[in-house]
C-alpha atoms as a PDB file:
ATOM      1  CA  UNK A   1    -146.106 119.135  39.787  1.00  0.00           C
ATOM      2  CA  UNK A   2    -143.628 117.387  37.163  1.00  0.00           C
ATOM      3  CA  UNK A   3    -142.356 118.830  33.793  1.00  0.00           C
ATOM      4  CA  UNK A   4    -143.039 117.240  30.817  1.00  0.00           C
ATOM      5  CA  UNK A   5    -140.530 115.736  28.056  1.00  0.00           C
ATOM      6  CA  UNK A   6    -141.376 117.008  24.986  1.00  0.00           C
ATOM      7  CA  UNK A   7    -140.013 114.262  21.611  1.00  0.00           C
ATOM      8  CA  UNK A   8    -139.513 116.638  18.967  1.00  0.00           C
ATOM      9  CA  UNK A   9    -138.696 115.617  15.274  1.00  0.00           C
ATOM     10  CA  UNK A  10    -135.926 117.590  14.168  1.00  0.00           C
ATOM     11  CA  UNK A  11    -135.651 118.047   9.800  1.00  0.00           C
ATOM     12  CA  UNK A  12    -133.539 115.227   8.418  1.00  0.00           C
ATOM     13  CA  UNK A  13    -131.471 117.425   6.314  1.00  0.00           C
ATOM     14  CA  UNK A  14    -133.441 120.015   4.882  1.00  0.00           C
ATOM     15  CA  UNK A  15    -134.011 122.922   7.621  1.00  0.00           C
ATOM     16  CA  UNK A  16    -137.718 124.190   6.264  1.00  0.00           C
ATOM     17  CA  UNK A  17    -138.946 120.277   7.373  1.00  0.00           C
ATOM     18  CA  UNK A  18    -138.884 121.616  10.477  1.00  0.00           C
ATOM     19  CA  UNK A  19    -142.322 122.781  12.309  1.00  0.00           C
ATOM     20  CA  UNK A  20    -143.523 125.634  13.691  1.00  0.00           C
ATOM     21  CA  UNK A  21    -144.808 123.503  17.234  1.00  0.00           C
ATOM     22  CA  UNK A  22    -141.274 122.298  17.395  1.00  0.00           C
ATOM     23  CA  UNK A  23    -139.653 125.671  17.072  1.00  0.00           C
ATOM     24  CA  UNK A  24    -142.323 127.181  19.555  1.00  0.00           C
ATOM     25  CA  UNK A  25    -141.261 124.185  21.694  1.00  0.00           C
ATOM     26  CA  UNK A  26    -137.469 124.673  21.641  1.00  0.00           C
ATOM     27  CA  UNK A  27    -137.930 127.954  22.836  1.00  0.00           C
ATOM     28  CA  UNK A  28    -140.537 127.448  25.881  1.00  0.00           C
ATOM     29  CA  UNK A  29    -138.752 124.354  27.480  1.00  0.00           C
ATOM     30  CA  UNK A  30    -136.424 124.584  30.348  1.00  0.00           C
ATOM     31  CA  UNK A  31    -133.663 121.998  28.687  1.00  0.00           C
ATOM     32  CA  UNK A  32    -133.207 120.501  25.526  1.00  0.00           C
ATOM     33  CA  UNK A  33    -131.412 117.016  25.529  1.00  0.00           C
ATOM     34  CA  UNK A  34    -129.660 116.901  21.751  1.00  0.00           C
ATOM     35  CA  UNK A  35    -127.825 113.083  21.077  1.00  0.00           C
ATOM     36  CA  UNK A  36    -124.816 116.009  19.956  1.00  0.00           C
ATOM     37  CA  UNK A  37    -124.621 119.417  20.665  1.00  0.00           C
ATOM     38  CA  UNK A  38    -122.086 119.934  18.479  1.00  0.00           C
ATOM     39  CA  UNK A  39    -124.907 119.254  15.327  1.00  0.00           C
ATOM     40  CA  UNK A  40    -128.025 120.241  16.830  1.00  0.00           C
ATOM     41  CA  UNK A  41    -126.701 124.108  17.680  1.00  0.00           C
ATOM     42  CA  UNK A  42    -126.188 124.712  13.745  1.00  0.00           C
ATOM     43  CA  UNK A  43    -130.166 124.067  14.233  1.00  0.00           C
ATOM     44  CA  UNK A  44    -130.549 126.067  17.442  1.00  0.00           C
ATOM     45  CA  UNK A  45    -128.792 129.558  15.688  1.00  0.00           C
ATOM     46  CA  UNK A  46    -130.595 128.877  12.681  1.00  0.00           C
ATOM     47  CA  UNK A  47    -133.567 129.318  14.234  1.00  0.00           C
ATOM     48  CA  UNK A  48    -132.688 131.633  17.221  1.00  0.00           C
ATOM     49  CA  UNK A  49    -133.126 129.130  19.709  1.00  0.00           C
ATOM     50  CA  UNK A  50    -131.459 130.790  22.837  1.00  0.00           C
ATOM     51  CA  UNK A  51    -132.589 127.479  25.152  1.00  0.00           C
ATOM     52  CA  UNK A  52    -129.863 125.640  27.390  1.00  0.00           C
ATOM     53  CA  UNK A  53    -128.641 122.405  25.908  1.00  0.00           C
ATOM     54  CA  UNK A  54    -127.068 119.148  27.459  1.00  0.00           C
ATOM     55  CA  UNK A  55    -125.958 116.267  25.593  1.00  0.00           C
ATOM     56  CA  UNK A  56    -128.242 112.548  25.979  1.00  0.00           C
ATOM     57  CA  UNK A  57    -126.954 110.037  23.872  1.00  0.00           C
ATOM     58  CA  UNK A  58    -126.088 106.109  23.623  1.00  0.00           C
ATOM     59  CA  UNK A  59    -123.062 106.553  25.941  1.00  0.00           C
ATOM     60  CA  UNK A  60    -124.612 108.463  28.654  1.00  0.00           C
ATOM     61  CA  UNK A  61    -128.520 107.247  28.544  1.00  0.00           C
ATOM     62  CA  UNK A  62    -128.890 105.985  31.900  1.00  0.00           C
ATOM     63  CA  UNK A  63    -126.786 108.310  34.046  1.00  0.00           C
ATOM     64  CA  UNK A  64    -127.997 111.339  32.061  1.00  0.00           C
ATOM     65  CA  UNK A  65    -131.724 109.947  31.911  1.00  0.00           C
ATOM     66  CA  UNK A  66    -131.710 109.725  35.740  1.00  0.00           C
ATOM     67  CA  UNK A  67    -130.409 113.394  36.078  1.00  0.00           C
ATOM     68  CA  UNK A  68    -133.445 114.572  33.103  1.00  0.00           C
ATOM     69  CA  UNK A  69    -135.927 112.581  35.356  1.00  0.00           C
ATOM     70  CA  UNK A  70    -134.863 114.335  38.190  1.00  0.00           C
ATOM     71  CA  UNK A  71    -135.129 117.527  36.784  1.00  0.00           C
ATOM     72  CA  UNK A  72    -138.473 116.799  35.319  1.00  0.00           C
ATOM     73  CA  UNK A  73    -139.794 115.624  38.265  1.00  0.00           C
ATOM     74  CA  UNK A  74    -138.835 119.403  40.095  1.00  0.00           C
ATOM     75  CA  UNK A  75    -140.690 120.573  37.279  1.00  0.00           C
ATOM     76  CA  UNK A  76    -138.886 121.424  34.154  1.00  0.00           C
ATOM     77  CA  UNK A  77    -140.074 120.664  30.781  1.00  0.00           C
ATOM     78  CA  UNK A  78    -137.723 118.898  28.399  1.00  0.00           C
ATOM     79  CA  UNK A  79    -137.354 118.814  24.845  1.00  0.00           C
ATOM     80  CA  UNK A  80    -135.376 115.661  23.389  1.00  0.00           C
ATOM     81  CA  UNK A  81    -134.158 115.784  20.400  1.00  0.00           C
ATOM     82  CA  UNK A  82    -131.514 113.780  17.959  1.00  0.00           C
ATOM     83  CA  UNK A  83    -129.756 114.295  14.960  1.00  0.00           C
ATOM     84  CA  UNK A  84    -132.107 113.911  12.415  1.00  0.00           C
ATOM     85  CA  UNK A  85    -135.644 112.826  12.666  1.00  0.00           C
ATOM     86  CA  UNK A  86    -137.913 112.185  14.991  1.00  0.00           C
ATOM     87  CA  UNK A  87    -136.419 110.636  19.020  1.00  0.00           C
ATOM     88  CA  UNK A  88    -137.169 107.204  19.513  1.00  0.00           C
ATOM     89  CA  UNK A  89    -136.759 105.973  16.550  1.00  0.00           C
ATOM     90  CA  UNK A  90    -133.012 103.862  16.279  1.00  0.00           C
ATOM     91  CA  UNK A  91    -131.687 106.341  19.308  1.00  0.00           C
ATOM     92  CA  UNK A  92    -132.015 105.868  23.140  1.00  0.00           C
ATOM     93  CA  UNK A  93    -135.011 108.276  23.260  1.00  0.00           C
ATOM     94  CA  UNK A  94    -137.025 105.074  23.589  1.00  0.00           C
ATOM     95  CA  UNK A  95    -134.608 104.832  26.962  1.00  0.00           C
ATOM     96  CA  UNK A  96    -135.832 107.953  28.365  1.00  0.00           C
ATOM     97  CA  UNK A  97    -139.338 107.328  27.026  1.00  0.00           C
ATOM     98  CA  UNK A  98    -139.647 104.769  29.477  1.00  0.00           C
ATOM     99  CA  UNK A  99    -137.501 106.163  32.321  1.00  0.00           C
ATOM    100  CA  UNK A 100    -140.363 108.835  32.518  1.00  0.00           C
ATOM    101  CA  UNK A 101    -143.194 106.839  32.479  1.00  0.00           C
ATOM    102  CA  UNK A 102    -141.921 104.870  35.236  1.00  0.00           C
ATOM    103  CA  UNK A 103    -141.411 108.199  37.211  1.00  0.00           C
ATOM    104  CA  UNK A 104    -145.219 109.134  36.515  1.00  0.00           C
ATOM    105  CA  UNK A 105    -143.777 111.926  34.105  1.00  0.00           C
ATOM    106  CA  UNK A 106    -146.039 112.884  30.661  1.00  0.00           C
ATOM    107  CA  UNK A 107    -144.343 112.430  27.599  1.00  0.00           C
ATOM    108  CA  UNK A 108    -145.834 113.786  24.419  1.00  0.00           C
ATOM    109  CA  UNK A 109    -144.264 113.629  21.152  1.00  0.00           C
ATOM    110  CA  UNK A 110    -144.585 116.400  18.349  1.00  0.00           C
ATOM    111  CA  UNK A 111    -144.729 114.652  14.992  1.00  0.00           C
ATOM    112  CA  UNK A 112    -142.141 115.327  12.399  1.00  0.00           C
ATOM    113  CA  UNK A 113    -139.891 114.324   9.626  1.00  0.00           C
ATOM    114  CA  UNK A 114    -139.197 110.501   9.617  1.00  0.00           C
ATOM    115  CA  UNK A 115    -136.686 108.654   7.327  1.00  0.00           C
ATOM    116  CA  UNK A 116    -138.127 105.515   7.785  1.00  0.00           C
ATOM    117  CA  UNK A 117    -141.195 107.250   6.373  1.00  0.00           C
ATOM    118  CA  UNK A 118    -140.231 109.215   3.584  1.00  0.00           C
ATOM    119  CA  UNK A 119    -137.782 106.692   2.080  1.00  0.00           C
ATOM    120  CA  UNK A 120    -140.969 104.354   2.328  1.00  0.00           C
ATOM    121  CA  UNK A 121    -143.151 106.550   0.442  1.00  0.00           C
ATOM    122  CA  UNK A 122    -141.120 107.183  -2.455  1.00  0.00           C
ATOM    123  CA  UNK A 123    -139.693 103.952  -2.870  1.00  0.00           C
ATOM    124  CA  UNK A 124    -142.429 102.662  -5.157  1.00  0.00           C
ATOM    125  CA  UNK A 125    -142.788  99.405  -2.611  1.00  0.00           C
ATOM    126  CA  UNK A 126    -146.176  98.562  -0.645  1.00  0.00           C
ATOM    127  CA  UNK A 127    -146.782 100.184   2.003  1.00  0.00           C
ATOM    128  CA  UNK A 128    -149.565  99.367   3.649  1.00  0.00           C
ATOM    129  CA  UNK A 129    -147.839  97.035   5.924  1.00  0.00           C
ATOM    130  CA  UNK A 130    -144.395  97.763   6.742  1.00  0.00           C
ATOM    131  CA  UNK A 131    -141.285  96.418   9.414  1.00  0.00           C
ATOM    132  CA  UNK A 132    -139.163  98.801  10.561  1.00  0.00           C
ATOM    133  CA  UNK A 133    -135.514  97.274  11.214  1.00  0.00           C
ATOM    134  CA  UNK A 134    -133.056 100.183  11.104  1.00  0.00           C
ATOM    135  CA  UNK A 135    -129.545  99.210  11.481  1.00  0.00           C
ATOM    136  CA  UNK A 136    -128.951  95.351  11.393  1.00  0.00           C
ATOM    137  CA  UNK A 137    -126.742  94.362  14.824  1.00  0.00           C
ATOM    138  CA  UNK A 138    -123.063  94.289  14.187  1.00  0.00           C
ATOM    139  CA  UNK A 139    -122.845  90.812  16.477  1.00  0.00           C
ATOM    140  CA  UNK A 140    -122.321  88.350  13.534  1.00  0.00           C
ATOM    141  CA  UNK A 141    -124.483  85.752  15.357  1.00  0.00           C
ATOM    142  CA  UNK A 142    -127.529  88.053  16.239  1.00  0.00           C
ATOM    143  CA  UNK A 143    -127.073  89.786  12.790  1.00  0.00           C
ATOM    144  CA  UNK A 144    -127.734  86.289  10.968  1.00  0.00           C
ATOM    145  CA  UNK A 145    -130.487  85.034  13.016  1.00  0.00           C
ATOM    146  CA  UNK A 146    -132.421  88.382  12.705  1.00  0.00           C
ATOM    147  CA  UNK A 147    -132.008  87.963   8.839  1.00  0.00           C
ATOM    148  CA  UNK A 148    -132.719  84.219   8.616  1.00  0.00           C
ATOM    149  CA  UNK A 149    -135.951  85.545  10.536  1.00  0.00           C
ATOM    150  CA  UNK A 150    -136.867  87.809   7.471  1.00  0.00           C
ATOM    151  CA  UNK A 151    -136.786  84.838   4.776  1.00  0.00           C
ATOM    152  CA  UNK A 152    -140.178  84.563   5.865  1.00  0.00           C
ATOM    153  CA  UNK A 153    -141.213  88.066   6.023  1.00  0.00           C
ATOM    154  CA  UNK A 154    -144.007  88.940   3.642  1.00  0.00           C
ATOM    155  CA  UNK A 155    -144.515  92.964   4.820  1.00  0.00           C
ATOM    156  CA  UNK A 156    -141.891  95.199   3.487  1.00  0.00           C
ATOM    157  CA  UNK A 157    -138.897  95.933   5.632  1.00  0.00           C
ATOM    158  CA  UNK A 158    -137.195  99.252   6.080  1.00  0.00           C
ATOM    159  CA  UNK A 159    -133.112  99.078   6.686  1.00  0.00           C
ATOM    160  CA  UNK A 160    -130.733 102.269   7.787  1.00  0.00           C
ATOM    161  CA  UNK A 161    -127.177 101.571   6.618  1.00  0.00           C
ATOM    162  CA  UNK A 162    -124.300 104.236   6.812  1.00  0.00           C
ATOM    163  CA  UNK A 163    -122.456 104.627   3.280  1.00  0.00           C
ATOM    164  CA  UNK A 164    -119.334 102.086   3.714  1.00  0.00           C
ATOM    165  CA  UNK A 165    -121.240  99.101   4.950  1.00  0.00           C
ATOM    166  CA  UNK A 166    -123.819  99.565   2.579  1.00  0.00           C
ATOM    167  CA  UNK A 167    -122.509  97.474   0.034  1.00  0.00           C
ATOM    168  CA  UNK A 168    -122.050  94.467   2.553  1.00  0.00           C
ATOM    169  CA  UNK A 169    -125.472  94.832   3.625  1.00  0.00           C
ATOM    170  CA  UNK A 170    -126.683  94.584   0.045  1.00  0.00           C
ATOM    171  CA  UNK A 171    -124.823  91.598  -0.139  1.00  0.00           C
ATOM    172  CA  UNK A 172    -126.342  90.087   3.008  1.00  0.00           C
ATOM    173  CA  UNK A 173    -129.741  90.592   1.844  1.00  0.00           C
ATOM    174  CA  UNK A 174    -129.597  89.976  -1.024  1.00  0.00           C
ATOM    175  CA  UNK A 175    -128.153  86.141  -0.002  1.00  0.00           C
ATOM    176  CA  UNK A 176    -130.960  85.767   2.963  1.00  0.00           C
ATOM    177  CA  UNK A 177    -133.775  87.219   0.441  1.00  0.00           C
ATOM    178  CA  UNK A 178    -133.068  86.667  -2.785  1.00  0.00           C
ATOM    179  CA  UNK A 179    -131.041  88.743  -5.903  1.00  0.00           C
ATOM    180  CA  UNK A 180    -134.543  89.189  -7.566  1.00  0.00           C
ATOM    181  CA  UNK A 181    -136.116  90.597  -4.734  1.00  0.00           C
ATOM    182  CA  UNK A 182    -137.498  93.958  -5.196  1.00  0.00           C
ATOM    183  CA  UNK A 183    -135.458  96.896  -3.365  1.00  0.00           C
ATOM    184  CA  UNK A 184    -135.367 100.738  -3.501  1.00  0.00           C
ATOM    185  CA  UNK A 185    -131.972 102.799  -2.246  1.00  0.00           C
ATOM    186  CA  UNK A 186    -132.897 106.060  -1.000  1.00  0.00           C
ATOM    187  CA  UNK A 187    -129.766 108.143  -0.500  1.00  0.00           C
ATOM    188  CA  UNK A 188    -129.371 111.936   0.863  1.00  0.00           C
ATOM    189  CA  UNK A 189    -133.280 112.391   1.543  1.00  0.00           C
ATOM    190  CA  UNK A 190    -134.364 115.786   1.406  1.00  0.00           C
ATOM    191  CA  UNK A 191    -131.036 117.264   0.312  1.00  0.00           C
ATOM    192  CA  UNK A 192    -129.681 118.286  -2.526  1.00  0.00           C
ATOM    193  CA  UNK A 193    -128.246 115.305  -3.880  1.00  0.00           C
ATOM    194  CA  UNK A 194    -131.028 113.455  -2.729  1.00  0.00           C
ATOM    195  CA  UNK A 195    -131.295 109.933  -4.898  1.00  0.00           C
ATOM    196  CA  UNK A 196    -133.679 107.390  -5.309  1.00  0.00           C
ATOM    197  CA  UNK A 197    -132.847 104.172  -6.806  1.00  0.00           C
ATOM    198  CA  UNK A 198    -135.599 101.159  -8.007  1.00  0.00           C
ATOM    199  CA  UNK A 199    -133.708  98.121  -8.546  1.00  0.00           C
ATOM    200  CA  UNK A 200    -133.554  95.006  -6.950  1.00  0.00           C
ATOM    201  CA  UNK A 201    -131.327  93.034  -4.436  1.00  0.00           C
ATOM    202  CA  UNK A 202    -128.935  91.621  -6.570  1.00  0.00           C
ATOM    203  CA  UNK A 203    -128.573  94.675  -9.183  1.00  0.00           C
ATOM    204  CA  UNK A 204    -127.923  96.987  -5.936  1.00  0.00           C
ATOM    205  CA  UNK A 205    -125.040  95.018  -4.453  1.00  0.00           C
ATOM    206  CA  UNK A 206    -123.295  94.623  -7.596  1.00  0.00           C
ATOM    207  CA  UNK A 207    -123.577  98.106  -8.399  1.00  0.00           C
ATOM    208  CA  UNK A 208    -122.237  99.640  -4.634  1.00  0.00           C
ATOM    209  CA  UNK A 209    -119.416  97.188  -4.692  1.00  0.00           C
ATOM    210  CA  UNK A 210    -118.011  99.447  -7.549  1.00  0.00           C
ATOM    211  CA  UNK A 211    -119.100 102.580  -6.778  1.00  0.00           C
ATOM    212  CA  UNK A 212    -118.663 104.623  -3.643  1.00  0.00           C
ATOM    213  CA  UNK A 213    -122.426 105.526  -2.138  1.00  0.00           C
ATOM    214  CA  UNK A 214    -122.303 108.980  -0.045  1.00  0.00           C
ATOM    215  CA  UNK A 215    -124.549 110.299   2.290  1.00  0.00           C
ATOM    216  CA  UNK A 216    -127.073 108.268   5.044  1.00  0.00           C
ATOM    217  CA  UNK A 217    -129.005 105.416   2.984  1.00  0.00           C
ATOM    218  CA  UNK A 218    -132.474 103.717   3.632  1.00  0.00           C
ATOM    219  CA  UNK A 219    -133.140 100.341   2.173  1.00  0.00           C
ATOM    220  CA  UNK A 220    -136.846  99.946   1.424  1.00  0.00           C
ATOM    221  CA  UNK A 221    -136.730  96.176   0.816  1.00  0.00           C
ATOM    222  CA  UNK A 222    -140.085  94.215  -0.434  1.00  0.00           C
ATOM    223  CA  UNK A 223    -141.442  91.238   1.706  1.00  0.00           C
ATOM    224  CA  UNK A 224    -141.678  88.172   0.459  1.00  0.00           C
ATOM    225  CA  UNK A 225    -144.886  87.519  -2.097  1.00  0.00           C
ATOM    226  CA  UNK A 226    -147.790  85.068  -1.050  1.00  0.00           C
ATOM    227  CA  UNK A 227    -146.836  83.216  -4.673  1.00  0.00           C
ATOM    228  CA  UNK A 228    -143.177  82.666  -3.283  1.00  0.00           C
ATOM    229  CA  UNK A 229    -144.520  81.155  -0.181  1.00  0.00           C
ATOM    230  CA  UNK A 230    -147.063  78.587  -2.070  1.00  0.00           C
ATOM    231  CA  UNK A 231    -144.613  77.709  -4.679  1.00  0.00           C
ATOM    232  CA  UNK A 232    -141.892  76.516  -1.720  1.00  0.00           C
ATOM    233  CA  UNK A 233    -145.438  74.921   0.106  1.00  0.00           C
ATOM    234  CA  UNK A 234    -145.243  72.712  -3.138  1.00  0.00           C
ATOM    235  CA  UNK A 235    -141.544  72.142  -3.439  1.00  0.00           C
ATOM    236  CA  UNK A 236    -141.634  71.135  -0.026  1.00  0.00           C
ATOM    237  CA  UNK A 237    -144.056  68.230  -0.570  1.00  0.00           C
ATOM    238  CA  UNK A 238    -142.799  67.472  -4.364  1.00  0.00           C
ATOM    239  CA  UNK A 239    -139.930  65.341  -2.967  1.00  0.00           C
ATOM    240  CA  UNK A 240    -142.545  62.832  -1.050  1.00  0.00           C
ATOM    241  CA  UNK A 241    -144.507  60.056  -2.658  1.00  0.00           C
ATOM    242  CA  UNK A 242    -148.012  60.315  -2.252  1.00  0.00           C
ATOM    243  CA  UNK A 243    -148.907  57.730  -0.091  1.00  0.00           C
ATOM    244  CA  UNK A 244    -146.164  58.853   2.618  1.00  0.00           C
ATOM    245  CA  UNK A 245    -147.637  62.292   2.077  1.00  0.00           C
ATOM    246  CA  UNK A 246    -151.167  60.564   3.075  1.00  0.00           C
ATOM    247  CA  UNK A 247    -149.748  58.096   5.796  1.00  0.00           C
ATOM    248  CA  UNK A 248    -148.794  61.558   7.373  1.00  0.00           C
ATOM    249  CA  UNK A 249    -152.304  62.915   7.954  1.00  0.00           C
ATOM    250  CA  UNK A 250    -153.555  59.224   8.821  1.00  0.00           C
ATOM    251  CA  UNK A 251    -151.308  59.166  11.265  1.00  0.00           C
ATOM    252  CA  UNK A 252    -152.378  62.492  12.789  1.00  0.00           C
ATOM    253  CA  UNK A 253    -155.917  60.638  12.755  1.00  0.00           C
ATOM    254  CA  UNK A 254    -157.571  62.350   9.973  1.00  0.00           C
ATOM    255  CA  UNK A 255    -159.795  59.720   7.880  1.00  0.00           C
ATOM    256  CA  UNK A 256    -158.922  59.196   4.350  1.00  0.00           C
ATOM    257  CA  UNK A 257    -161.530  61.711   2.973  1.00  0.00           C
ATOM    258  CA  UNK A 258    -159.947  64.639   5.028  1.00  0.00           C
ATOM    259  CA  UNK A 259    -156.103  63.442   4.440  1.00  0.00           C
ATOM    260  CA  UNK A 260    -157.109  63.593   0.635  1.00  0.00           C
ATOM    261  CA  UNK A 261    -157.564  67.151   0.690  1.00  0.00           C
ATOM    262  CA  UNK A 262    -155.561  68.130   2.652  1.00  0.00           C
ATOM    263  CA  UNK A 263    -153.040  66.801   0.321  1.00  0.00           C
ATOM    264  CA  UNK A 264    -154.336  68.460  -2.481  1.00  0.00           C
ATOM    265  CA  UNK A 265    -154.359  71.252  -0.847  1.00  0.00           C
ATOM    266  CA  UNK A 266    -150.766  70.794   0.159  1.00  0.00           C
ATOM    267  CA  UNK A 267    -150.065  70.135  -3.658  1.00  0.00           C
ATOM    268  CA  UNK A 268    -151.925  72.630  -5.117  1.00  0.00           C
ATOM    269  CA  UNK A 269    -153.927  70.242  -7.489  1.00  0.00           C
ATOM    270  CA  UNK A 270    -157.318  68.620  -7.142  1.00  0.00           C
ATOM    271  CA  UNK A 271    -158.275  66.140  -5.354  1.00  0.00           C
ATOM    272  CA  UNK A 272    -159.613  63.977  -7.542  1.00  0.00           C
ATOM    273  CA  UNK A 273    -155.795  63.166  -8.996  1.00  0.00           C
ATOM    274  CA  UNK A 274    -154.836  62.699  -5.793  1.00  0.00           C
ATOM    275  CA  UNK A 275    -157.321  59.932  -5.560  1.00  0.00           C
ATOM    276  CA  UNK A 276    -156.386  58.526  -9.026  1.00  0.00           C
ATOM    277  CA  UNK A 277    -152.509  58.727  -8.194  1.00  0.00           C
ATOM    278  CA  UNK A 278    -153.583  56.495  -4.972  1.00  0.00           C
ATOM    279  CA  UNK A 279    -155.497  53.867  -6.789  1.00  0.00           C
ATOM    280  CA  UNK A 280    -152.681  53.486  -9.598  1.00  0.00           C
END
């Protein structure tokens, strides 16, 4: 009978975030896969965690995942865990996630601290529907397309961003989405010097490119409102005269009734003036 690999969230900078299950967890498993052993062993001693440890990481995900299937299928259990958080999410855990499941192997995941989710919470933006992004590619190309893509997002999105490209990134956004556009900066979370910063877009990027940010940032950025998106509906159609607006829908083989409204619609005004701009 196989092992099981066990995803545990690991505190994401204070220690006490850390929960009993996990620690339990740590202890019982045969292995524990850390993305660097280095870090994670500050953990282990903290918490007298006497459990063998290898090293799984971005480098080594395939070669090592083969040799942690392997040993999961003689049947060793195997805790994962990365830096800070919970594995899976922006780290190859999702790698070895899927390496098991191919290999018939159960994977359960013991819930946990979450930056993604505690930057969210306390950044003072919706949150009922969210996009997680985490680190925008460093390919120029695929970095540009991916924000082009999120002119047109309306849930709020949810950036990581190391300390010295943070101000770039600012920057970036704050071209693709607007300088008004409503941002929080959550810096340090659950540290000491943890900081929390309601601005916007524009006001963020000015303010990093003069002063140094330290510490691992989230960028809890707001999606685009349902008033932006009908005002540039109606800027779109401002530039056309009204009949070539209605020759459009004729064309499509709407009758005039139908083409009316939907060009009102289209407009945003009734359509009654649509029908009086016609006859004029």
């Amino acid at each position: 009978m196989s092992g099981t690999l066990y995803l545990c969230a690991t505190p994401i900078g204070n220690l006490e975030d850390i929960t009993f299950r996990v620690i339990r967890t740590l202890k019982e498993v045969d292995l524990i896969a850390a993305e660097d052993t280095r870090n994670s062993i500050k953990l282990l001693n903290h918490f007298e965690i006497h459990t063998p440890m290898t090293s799984y990481h971005e480098y080594n995900k395939f070669e090592k995942g083969r040799k942690l299937v392997e040993r999961l299928l003689a049947g060793q259990n195997v805790a994962l865990i990365t830096d800070a958080g919970t594995p899976g999410i922006s780290d190859p855990g999702e790698e070895l996630v899927k390496m098991c499941y191919e290999a018939g192997i159960v994977v359960t995941s013991l819930p946990g601290a979450a930056a993604c989710i505690t930057a969210l919470t306390m950044s003072g933006v919706e949150t009922r529907r969210f996009a997680f992004e985490a680190f925008l590619p460093t390919d120029k190309k695929e970095r540009e397309q991916i924000l082009t893509d999120l002119e047109r997002e309306i849930r709020t999105m949810i950036f990581y961003e190391a300390p010295h490209r943070l101000s770039k990134t600012l920057r970036r956004l704050a071209e693709h989405l607007g300088d008004e556009r409503r941002a929080t900066v959550c810096r340090e979370i659950t540290k000491r010097h943890e900081s929390v910063f309601l601005t916007t877009l524009g006001e963020a990027a000015a303010f990093y490119e003069t002063n140094e940010a330290k510490g691992e940032c989230v960028l809890v950025v707001a999606g685009k409102s349902r008033e932006e998106i009908e005002s540039a509906k109606k800027m779109r159609w401002e530039g056309m005269d009204i009949q070539k607006h209605m020759d459009l829908y004729l064309e499509q083989g709407m009758d005039k009734k139908e083409a009316m409204k939907k060009v009102a619609k289209d407009r945003g005004v009734p359509k009654r003036d649509i029908y009086n701009l016609l006859i004029q």
